[in-house]
C-alpha atoms as a PDB file:
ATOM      1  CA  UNK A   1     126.046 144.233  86.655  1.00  0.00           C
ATOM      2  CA  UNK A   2     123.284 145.938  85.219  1.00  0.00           C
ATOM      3  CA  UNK A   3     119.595 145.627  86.650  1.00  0.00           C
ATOM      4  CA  UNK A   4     118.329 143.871  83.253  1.00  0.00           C
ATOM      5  CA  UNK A   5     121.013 141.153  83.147  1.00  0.00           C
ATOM      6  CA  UNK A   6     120.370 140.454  87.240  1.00  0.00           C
ATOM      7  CA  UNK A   7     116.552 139.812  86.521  1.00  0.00           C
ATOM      8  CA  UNK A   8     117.323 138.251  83.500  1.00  0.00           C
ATOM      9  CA  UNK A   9     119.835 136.006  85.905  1.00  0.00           C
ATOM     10  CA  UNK A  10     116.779 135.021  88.317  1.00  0.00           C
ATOM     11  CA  UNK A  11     114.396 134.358  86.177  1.00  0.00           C
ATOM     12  CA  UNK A  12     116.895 131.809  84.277  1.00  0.00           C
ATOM     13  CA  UNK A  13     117.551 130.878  87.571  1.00  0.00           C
ATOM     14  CA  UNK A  14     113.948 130.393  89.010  1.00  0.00           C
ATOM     15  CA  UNK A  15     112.760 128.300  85.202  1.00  0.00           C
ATOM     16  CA  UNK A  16     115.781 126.460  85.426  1.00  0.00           C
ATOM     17  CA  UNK A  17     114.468 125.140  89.549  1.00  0.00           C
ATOM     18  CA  UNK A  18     111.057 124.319  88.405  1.00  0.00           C
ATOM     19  CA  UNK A  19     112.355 122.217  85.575  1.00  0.00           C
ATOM     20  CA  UNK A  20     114.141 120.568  87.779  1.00  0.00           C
ATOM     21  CA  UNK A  21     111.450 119.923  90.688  1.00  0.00           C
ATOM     22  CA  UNK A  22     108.990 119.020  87.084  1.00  0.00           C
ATOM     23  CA  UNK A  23     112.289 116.419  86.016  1.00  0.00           C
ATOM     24  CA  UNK A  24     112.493 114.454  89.558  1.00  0.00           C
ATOM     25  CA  UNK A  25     108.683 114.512  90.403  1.00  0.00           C
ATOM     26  CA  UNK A  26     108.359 113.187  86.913  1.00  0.00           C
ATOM     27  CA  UNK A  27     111.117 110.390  87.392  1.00  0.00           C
ATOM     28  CA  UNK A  28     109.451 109.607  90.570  1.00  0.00           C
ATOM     29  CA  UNK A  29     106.073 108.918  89.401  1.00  0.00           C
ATOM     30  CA  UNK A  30     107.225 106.574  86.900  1.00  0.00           C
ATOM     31  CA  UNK A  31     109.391 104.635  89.783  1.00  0.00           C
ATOM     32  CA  UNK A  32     105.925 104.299  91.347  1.00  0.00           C
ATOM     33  CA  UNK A  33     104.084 103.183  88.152  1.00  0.00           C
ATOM     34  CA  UNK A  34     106.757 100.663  87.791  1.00  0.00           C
ATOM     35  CA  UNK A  35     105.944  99.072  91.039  1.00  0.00           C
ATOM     36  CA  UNK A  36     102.128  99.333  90.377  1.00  0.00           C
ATOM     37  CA  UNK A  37     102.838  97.264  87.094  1.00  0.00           C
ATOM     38  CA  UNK A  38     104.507  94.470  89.170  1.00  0.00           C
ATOM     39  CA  UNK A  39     101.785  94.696  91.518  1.00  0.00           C
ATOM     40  CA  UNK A  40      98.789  94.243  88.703  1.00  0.00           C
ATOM     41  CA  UNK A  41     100.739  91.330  87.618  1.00  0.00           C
ATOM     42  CA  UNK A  42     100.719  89.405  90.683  1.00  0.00           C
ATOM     43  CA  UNK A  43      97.134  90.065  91.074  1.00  0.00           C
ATOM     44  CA  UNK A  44      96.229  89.159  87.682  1.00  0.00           C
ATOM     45  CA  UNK A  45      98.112  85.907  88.119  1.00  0.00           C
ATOM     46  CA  UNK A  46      96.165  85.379  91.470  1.00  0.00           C
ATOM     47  CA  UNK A  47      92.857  86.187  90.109  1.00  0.00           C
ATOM     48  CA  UNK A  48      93.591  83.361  87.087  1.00  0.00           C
ATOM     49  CA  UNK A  49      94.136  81.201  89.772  1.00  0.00           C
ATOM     50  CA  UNK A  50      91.187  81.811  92.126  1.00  0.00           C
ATOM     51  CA  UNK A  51      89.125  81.153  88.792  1.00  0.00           C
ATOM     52  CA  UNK A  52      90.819  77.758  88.129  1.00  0.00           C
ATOM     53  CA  UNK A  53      89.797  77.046  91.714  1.00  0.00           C
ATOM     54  CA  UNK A  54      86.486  78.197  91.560  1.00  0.00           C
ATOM     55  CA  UNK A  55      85.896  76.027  88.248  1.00  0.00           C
ATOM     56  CA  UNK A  56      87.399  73.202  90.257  1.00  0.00           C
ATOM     57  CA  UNK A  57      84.661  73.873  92.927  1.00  0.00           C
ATOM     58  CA  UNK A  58      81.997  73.964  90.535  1.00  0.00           C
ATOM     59  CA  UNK A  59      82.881  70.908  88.844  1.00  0.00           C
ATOM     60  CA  UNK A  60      82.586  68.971  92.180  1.00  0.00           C
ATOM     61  CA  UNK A  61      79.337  70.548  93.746  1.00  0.00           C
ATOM     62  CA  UNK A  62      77.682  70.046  90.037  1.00  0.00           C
ATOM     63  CA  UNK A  63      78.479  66.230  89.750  1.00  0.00           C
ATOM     64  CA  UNK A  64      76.063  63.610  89.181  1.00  0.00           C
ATOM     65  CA  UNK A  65      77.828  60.893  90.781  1.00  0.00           C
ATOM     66  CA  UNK A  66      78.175  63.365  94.022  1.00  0.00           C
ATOM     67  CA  UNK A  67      74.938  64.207  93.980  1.00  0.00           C
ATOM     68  CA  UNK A  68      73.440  60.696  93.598  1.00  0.00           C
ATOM     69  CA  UNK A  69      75.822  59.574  96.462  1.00  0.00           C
ATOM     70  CA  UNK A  70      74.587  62.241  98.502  1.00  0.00           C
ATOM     71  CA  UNK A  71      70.934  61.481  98.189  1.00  0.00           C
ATOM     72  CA  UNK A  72      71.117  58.006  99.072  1.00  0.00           C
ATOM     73  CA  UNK A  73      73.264  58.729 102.151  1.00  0.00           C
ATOM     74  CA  UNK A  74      70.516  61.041 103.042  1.00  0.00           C
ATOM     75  CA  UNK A  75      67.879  57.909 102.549  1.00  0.00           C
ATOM     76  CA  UNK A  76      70.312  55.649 104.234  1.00  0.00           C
END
């Protein structure tokens, strides 16, 4: 084998490894991304939630009826 075709041979060899490491760090970061997705889901679904709840809460502490029952069991 002549010294041209041997470092022709590596460097093949060498591109062809980085590719590869590039390829599965690649596939690996979207595996991640995949879970993050599922994971902004839930939360978004959570946070629609905790505002329902909160307008529940609101509605309560801001009603007339409440509030006029409250005063007179504070005159009472």
């Amino acid at each position: 084998m002549d010294p041209f075709q041997m470092v022709v041979i590596i460097v093949l060899i060498a591109v062809s490894a980085r590719v590869v490491r590039q390829y599965l760090k690649m596939k690996e970061v979207q595996q991640a991304g995949a879970a993050t997705d599922k994971d902004v889901a839930r939360m978004e679904s959570d946070i629609a939630r905790l505002k329902e709840r909160v307008h529940v809460l609101e509605k309560i502490v801001t009603d007339n009826d409440r509030q006029l029952a409250e005063e007179i069991r504070k005159l009472a």
